[in-house]
C-alpha atoms as a PDB file:
ATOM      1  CA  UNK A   1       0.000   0.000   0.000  1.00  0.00           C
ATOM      2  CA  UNK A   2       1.550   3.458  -0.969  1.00  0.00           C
ATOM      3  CA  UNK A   3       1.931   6.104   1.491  1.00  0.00           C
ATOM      4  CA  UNK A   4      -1.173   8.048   1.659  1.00  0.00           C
ATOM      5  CA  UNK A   5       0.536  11.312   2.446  1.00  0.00           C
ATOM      6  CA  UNK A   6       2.574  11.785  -0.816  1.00  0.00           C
ATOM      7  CA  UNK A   7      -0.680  10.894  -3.315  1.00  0.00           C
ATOM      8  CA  UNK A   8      -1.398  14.798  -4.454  1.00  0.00           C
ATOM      9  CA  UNK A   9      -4.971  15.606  -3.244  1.00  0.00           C
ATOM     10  CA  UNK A  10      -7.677  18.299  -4.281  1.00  0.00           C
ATOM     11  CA  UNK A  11      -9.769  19.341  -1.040  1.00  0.00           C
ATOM     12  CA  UNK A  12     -13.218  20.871  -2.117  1.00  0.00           C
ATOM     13  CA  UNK A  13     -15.450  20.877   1.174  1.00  0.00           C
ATOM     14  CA  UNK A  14     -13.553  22.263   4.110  1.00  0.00           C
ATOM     15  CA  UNK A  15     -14.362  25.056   6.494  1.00  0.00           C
ATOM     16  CA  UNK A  16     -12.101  27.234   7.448  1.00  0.00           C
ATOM     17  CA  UNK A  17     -13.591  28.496  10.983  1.00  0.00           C
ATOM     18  CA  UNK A  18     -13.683  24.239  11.630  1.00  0.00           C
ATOM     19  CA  UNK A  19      -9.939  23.360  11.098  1.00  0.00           C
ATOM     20  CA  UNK A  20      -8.582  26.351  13.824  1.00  0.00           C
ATOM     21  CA  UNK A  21      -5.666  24.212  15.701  1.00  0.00           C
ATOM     22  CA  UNK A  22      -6.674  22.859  19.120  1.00  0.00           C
ATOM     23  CA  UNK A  23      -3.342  24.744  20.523  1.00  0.00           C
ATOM     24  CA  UNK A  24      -4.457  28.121  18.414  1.00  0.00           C
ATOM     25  CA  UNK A  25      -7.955  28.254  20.263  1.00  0.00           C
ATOM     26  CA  UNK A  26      -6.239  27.968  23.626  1.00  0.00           C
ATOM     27  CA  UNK A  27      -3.845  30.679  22.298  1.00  0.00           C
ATOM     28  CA  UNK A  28      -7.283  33.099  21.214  1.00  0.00           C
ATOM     29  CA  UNK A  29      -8.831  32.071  25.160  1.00  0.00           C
ATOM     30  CA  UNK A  30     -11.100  29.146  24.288  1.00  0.00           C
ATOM     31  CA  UNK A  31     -10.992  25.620  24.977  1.00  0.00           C
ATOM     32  CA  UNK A  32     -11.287  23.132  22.235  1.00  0.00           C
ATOM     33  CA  UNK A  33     -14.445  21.151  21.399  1.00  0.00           C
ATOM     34  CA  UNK A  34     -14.307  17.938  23.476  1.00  0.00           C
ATOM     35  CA  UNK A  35     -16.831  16.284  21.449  1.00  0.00           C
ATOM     36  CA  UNK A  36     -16.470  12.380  21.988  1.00  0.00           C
ATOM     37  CA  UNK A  37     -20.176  11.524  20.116  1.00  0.00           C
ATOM     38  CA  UNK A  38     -22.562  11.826  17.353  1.00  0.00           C
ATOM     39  CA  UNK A  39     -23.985  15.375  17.751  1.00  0.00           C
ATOM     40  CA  UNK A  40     -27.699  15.639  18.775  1.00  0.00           C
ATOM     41  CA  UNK A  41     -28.779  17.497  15.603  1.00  0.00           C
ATOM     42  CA  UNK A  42     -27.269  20.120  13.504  1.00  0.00           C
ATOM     43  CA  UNK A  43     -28.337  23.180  15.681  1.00  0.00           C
ATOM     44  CA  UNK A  44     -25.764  21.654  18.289  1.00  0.00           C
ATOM     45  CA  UNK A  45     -23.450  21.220  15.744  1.00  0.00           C
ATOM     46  CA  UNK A  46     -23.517  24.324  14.729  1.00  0.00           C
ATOM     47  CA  UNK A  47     -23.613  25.982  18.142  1.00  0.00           C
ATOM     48  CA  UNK A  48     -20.180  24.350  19.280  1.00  0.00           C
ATOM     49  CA  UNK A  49     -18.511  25.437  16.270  1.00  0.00           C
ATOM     50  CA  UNK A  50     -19.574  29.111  17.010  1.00  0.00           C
ATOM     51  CA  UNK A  51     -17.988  29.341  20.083  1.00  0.00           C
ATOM     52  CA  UNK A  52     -14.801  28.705  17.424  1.00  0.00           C
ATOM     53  CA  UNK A  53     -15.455  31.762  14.916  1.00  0.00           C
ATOM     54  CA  UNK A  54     -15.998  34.083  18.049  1.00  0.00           C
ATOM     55  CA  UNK A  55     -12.725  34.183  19.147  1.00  0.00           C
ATOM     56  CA  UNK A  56     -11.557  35.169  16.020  1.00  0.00           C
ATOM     57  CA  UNK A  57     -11.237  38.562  16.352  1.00  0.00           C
ATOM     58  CA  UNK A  58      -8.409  40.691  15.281  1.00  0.00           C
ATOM     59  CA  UNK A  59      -6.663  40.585  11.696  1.00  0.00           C
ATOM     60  CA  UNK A  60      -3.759  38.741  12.740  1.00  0.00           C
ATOM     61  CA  UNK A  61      -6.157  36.432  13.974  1.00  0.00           C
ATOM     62  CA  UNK A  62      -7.706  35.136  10.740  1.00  0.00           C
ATOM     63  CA  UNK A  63      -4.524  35.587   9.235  1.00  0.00           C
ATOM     64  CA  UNK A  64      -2.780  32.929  11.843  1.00  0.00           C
ATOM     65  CA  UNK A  65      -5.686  30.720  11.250  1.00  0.00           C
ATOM     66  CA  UNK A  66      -5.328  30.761   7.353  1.00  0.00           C
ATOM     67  CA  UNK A  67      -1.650  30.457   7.225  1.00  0.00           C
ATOM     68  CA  UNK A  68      -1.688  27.464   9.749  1.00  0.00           C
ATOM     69  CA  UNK A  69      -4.687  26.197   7.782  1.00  0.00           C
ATOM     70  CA  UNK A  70      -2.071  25.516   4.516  1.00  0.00           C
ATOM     71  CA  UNK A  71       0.816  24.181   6.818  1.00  0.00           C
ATOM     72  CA  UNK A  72      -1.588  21.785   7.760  1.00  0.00           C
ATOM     73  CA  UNK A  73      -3.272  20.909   4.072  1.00  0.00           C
ATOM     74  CA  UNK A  74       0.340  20.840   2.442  1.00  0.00           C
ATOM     75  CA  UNK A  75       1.815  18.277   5.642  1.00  0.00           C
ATOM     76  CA  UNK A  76      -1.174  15.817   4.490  1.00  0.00           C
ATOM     77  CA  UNK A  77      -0.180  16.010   1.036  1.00  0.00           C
ATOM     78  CA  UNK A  78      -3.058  18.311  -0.282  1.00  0.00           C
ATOM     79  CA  UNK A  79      -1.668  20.741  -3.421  1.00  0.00           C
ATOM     80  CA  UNK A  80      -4.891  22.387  -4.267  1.00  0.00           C
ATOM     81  CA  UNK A  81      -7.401  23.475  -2.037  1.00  0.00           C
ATOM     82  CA  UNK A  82     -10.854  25.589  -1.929  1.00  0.00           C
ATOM     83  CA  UNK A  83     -11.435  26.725   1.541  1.00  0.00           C
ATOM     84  CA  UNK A  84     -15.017  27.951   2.968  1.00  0.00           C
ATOM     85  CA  UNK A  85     -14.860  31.139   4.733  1.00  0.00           C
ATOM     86  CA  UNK A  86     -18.320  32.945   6.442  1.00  0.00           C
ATOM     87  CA  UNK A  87     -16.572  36.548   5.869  1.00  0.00           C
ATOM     88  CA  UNK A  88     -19.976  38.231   5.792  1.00  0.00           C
ATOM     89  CA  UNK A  89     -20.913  36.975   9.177  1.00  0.00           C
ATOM     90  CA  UNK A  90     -17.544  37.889  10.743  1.00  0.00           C
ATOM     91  CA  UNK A  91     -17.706  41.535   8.909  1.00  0.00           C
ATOM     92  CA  UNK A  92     -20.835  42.195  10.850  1.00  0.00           C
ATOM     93  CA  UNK A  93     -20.144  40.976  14.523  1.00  0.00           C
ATOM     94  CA  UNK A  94     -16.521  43.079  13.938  1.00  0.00           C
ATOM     95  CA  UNK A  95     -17.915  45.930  12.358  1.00  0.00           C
ATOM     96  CA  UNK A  96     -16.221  45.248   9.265  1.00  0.00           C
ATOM     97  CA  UNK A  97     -16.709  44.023   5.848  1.00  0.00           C
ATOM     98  CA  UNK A  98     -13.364  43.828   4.312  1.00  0.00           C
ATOM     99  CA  UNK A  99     -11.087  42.882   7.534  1.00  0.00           C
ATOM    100  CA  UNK A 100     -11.996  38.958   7.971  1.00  0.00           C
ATOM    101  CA  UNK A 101     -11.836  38.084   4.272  1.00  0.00           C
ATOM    102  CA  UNK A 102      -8.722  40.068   3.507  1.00  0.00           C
ATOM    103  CA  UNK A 103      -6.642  38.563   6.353  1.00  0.00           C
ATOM    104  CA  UNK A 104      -7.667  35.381   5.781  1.00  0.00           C
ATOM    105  CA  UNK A 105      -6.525  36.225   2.100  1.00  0.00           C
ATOM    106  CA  UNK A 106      -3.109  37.087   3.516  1.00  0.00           C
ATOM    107  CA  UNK A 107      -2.065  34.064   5.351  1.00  0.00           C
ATOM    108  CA  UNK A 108      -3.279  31.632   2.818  1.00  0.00           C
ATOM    109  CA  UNK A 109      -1.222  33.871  -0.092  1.00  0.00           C
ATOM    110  CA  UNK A 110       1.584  33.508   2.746  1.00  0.00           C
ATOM    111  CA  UNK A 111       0.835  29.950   3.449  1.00  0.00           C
ATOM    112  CA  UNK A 112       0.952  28.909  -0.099  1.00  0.00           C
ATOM    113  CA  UNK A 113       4.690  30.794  -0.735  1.00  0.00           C
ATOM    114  CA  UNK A 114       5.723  28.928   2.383  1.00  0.00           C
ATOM    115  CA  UNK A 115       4.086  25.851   2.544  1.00  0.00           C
ATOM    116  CA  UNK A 116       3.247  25.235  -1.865  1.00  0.00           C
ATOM    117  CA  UNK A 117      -0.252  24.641  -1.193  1.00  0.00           C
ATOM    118  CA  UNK A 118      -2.627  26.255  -3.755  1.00  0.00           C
ATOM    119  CA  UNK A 119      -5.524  28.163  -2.663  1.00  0.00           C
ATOM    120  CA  UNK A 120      -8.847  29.618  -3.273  1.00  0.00           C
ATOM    121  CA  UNK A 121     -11.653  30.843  -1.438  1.00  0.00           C
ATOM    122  CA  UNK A 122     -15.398  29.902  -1.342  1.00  0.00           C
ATOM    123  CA  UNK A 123     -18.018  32.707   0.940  1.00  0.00           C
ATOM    124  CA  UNK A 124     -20.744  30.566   2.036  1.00  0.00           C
ATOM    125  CA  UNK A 125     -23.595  32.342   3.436  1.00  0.00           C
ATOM    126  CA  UNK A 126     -26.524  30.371   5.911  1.00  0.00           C
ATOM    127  CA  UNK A 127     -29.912  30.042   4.799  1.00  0.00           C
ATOM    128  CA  UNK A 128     -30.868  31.094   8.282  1.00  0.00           C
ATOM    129  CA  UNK A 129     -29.382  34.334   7.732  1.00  0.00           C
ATOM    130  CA  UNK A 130     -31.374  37.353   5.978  1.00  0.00           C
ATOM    131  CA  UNK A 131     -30.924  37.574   1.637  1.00  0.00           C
ATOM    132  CA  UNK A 132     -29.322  41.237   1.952  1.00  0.00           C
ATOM    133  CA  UNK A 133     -26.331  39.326   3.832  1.00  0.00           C
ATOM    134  CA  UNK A 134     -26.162  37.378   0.797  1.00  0.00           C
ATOM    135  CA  UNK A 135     -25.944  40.151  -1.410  1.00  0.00           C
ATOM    136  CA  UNK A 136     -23.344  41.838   0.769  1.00  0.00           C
ATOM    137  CA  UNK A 137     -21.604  38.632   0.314  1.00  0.00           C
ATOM    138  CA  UNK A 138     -21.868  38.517  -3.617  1.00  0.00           C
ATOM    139  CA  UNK A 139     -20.339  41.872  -3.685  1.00  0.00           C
ATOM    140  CA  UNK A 140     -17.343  41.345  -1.211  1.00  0.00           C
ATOM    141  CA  UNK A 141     -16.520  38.162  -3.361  1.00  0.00           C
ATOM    142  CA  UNK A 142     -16.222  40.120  -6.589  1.00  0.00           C
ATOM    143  CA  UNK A 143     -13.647  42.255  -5.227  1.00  0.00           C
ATOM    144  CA  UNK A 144     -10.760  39.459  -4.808  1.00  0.00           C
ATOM    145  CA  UNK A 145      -9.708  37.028  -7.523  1.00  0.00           C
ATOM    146  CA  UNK A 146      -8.964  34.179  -5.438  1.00  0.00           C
ATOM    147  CA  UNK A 147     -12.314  34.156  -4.044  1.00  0.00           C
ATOM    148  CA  UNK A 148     -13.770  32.210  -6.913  1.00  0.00           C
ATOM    149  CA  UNK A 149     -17.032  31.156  -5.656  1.00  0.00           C
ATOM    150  CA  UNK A 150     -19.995  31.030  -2.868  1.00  0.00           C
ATOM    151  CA  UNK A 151     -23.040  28.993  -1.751  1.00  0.00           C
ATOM    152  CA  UNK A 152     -25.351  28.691   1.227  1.00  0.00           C
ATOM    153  CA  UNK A 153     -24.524  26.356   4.050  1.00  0.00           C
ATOM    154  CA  UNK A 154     -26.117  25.770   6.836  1.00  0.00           C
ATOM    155  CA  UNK A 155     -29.782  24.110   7.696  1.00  0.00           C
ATOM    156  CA  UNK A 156     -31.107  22.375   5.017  1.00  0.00           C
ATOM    157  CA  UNK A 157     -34.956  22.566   6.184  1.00  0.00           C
ATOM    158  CA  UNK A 158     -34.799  26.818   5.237  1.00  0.00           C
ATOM    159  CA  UNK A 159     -35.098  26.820   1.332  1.00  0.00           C
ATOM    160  CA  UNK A 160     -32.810  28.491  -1.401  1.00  0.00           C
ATOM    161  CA  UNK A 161     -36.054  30.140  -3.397  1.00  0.00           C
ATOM    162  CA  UNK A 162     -35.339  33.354  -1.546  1.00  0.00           C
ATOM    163  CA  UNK A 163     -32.274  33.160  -2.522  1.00  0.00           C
ATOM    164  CA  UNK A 164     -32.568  33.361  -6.466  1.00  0.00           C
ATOM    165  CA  UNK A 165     -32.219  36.124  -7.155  1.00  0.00           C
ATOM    166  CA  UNK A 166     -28.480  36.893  -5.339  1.00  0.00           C
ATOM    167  CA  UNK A 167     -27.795  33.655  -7.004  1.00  0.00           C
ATOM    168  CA  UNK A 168     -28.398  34.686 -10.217  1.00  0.00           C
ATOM    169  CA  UNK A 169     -26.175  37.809 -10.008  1.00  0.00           C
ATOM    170  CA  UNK A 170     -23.159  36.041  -8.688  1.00  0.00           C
ATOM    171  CA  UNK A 171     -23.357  33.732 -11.506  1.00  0.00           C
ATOM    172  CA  UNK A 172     -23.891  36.598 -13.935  1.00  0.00           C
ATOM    173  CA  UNK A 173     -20.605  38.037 -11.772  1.00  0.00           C
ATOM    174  CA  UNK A 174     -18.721  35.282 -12.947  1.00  0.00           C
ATOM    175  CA  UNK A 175     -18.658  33.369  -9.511  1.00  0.00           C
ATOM    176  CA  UNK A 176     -19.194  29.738  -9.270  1.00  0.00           C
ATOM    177  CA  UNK A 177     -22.283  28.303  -7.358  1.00  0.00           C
ATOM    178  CA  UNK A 178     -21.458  25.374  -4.918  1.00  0.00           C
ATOM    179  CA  UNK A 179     -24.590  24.743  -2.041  1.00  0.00           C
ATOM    180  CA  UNK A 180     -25.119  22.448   0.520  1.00  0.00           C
ATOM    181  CA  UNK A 181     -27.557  19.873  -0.167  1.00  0.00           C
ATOM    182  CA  UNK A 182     -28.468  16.528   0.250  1.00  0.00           C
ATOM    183  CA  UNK A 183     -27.037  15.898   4.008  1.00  0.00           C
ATOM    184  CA  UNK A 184     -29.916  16.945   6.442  1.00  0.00           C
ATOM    185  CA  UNK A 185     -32.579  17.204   3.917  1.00  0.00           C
ATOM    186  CA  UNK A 186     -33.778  14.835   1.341  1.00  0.00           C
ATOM    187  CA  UNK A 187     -32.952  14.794  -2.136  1.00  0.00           C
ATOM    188  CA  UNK A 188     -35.731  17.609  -2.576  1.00  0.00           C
ATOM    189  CA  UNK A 189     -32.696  20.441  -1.413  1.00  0.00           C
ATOM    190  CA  UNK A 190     -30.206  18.872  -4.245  1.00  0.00           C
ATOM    191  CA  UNK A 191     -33.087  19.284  -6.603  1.00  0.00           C
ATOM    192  CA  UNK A 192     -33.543  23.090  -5.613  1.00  0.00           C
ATOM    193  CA  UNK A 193     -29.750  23.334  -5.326  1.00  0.00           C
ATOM    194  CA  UNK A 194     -29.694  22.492  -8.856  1.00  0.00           C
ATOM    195  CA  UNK A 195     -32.348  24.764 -10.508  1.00  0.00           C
ATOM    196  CA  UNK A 196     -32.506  27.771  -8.319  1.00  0.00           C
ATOM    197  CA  UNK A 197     -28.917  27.703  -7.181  1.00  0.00           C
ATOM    198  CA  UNK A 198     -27.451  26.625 -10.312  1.00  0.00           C
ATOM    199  CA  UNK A 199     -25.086  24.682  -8.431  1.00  0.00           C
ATOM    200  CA  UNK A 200     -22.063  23.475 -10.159  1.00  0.00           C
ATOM    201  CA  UNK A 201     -20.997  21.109  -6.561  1.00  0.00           C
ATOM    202  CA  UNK A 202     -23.305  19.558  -4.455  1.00  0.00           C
ATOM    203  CA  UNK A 203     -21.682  19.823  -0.702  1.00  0.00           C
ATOM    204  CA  UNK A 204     -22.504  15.993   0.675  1.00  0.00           C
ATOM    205  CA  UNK A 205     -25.310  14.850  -1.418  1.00  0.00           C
ATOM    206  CA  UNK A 206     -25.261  11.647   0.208  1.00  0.00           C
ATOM    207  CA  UNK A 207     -29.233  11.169   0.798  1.00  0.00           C
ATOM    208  CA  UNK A 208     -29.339  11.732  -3.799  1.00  0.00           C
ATOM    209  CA  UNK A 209     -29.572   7.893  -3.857  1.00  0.00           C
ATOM    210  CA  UNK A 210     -32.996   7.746  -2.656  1.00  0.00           C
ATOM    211  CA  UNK A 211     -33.957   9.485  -6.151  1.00  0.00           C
ATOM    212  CA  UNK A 212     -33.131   7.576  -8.395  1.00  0.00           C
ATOM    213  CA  UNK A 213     -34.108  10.229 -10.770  1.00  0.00           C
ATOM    214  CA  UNK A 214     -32.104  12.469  -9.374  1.00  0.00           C
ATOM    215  CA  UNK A 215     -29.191   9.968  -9.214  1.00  0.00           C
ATOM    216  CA  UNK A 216     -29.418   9.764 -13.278  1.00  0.00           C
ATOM    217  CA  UNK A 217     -29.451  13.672 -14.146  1.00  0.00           C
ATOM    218  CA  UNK A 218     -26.492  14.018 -11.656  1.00  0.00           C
ATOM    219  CA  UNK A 219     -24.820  11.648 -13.285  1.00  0.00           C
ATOM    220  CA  UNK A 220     -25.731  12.561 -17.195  1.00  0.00           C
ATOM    221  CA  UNK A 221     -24.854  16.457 -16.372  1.00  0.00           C
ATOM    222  CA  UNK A 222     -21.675  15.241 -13.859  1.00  0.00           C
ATOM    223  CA  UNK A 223     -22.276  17.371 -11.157  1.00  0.00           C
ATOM    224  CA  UNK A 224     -19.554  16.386  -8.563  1.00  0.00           C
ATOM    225  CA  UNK A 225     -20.571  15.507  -5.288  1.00  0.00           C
ATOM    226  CA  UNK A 226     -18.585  16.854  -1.829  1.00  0.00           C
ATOM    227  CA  UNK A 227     -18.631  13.717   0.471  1.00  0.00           C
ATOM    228  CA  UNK A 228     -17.058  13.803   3.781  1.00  0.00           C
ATOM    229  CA  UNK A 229     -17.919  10.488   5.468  1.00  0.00           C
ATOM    230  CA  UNK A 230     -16.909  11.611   9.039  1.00  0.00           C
ATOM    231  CA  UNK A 231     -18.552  14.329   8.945  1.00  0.00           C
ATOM    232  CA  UNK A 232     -21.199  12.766   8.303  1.00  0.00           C
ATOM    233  CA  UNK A 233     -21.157  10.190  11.433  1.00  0.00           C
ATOM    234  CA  UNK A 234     -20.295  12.668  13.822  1.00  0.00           C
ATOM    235  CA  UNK A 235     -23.648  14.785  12.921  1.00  0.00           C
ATOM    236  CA  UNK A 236     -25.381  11.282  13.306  1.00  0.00           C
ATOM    237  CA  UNK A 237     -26.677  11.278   9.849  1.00  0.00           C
ATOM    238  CA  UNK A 238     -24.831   7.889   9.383  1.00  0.00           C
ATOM    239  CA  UNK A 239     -24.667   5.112  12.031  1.00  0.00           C
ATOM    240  CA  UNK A 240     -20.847   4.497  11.137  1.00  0.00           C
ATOM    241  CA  UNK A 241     -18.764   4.927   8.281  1.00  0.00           C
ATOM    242  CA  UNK A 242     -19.181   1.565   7.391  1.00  0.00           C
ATOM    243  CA  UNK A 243     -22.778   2.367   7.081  1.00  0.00           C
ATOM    244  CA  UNK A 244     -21.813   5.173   4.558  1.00  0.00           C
ATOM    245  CA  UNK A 245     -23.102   5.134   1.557  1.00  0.00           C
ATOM    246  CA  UNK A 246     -20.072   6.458  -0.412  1.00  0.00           C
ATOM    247  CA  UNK A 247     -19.395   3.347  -2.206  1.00  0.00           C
ATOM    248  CA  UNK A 248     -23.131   2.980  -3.499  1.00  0.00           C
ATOM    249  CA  UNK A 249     -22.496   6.655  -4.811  1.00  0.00           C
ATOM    250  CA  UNK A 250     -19.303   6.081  -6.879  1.00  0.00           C
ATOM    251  CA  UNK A 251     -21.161   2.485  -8.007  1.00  0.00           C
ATOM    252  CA  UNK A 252     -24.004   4.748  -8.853  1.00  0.00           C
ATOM    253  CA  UNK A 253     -21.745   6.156 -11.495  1.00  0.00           C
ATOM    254  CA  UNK A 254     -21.793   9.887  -9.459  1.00  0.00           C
ATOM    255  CA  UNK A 255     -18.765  11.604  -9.503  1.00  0.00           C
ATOM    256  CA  UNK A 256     -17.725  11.361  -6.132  1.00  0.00           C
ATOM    257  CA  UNK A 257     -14.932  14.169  -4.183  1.00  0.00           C
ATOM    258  CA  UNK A 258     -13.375  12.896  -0.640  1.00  0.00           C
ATOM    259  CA  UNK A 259     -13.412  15.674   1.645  1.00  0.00           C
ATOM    260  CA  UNK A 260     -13.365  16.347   5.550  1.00  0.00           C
ATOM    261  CA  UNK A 261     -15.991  19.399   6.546  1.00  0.00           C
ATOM    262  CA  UNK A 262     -12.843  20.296   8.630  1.00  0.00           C
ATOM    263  CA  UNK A 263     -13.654  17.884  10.862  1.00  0.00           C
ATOM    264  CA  UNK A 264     -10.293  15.520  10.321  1.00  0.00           C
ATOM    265  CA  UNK A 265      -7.537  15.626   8.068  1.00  0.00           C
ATOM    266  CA  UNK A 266      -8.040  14.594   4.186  1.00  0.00           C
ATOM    267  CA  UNK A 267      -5.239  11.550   4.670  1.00  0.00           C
ATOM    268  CA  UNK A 268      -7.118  10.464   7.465  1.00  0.00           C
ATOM    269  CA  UNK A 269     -10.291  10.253   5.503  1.00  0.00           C
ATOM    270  CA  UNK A 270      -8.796   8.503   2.668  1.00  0.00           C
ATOM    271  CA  UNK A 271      -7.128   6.179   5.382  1.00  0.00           C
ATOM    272  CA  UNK A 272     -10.350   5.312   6.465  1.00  0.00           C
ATOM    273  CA  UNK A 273     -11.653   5.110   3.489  1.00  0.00           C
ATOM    274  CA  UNK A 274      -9.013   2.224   2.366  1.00  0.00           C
ATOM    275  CA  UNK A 275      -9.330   0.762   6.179  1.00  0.00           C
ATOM    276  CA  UNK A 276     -13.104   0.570   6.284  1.00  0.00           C
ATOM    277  CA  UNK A 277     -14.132   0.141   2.196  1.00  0.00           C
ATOM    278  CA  UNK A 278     -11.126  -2.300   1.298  1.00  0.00           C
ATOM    279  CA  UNK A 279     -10.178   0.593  -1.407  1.00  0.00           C
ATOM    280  CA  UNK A 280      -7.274  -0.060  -2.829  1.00  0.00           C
ATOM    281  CA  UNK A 281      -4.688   2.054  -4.092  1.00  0.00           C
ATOM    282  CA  UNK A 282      -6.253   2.477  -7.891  1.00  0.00           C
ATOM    283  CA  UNK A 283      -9.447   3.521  -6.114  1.00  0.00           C
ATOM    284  CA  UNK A 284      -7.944   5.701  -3.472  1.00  0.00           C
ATOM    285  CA  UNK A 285      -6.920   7.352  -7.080  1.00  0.00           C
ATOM    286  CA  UNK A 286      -9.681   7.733  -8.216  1.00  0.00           C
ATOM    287  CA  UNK A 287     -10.922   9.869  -5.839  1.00  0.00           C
ATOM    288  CA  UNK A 288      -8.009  12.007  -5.996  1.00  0.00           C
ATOM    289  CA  UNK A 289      -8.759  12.410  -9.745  1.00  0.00           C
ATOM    290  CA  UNK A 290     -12.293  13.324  -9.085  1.00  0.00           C
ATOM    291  CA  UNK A 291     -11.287  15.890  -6.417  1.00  0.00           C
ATOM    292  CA  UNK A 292      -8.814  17.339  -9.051  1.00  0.00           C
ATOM    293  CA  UNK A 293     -11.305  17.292 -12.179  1.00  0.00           C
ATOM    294  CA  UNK A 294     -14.268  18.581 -10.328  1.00  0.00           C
ATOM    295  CA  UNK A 295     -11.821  22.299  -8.763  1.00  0.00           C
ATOM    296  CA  UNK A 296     -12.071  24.974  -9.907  1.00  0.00           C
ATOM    297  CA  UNK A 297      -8.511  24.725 -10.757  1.00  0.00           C
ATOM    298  CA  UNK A 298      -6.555  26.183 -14.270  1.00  0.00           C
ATOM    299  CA  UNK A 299      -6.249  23.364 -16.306  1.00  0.00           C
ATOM    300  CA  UNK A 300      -2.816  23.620 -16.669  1.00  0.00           C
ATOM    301  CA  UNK A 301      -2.804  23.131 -12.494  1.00  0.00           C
ATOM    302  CA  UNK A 302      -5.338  20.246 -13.149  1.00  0.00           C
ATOM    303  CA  UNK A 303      -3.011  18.738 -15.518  1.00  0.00           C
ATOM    304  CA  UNK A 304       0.084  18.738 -13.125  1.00  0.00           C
ATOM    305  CA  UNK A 305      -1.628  17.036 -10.070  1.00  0.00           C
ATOM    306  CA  UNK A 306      -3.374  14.060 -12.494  1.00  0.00           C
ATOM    307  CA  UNK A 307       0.381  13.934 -13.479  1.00  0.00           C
ATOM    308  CA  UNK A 308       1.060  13.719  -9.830  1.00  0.00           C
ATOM    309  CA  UNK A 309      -1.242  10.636  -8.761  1.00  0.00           C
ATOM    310  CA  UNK A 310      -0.204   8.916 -11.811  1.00  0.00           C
ATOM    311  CA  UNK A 311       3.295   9.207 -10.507  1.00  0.00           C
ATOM    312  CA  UNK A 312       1.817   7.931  -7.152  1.00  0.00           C
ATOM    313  CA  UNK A 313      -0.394   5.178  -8.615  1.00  0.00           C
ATOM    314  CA  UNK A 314       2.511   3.981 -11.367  1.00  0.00           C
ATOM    315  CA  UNK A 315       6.097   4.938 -10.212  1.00  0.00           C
END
């Protein structure tokens, strides 16, 4: 078995607020999540990781966070990644717009000198959260060229209809479209994801098999889906990973990404992935392909890291 590390990897679905070093939180005052079990629900999810963002609060802050963030990517052997970042939210409870998102754009451009790690930013926005946010967002992305793309997170229950219109704009913008859907709501949210949102990604998708309609215009149009199996299990949407439905989804013929939420580290998930699955190293691959194909990488960047696993796969 080859050594999981040094096979190049795309990460698509990670948030940035969610991968803040246990020793960095201590450093900022807070204590890091202890969580030992499934969560009880996304709200509680969601609540422990907002104790996280709050004590982000000064510029060298987010920039620590962000430049640790691509030590950590490139020491697991990821060369391209696309990082979620809730700037809007953090503009508003600091008082402003531009701060978060343009430190956070510092350390990763520092990260990536020091560390090699490619990088790109995607603003995610909640559905909770009022449309003018959202429009705020669209119009703090457009100002930075490495933020190439946003989508709404959060609960899946509150619909992306009132949504459309921002949508549309950012699209018209230029900006990619990449939504949550699929996890905590039924195939109904990838369905909406898909013709309001214009999604290019689905982030998780995992509950698409239980449409099999669905199942067949993902895969005809080859919409990639985000999957990050622990994720998954520890927001008790899954009994266990063995339970996962991954492999039903790449047997499906669905273009399938391995990703982490920022709940572990991307070699950890692929070595679960071989431990639990029986993958071997052609499939491990495979999924590193995927990842690469479905970024919103140059080509000539997508080129180099399919060069890269071939090297791993075949040298």
């Amino acid at each position: 078995m080859r050594d999981l590390r040094l096979l190049p990897k795309a990460h698509l679905h990670t948030h940035l607020e969610s991968t803040v070093r246990h020793a960095t939180i201590r450093d900022l005052g807070g204590e890091p999540p202890a969580q030992k079990r499934p969560f009880n629900g996304f709200r509680e999810f969601a609540d422990q990781r907002a104790t996280v963002r709050a004590l982000l609060r000064e510029r060298a802050h987010f920039r620590r966070v962000a430049e640790e963030f691509c030590a950590d990517e490139a020491a697991q052997g990821v060369r391209w990644a696309e990082v979620t970042f809730t700037a809007a939210a953090h503009g508003e409870r600091l008082g402003d717009p531009v701060m978060p998102l343009e430190a956070v754009l510092e350390g990763l451009a520092a990260g990536e000198e020091r560390y090699g790690v490619r990088t790109r930013v995607i603003l995610d926005h909640s559905r909770r959260r009022p449309v003018e946010r959202l429009w705020r967002t669209v119009e703090l992305a457009v100002r930075y060229p490495r933020v190439v793309a946003i989508g709404l997170a959060g609960d899946e229950f509150h619909p992306a209809a009132p949504f459309a219109g921002a949508l549309r704009a950012a699209r018209e913008k230029g900006l990619r479209l990449v939504h949550h859907a699929g996890e905590t709501a039924g195939p109904a949210s990838v369905r909406e994801a898909l013709a309001v949102g214009h999604a290019e990604r689905i982030g998780h998708g995992i509950r698409v098999l239980e449409d099999p309609d669905l199942v067949a215009e993902l895969r005809e149009r080859r919409v990639p889906l985000e999957v990050c199996p622990s994720s998954n299990v520890l927001l008790g949407l899954v009994p266990s990973l063995g339970e996962h439905p991954l492999p039903r989804l790449v047997e499906a013929g669905l273009t399938v990404t391995l990703n982490t939420d920022g709940e572990t580290s991307l070699v950890a998930e692929y070595e679960r992935v071989r431990e639990v699955f029986g993958y071997g190293d052609a499939e491990l691959a495979g999924l590193a392909r995927a990842a690469v194909m479905s970024s919103f990488a140059p080509e000539e960047e997508k080129a180099r890291l399919r060069a890269g696993i071939d090297h791993w796969l075949n040298g």
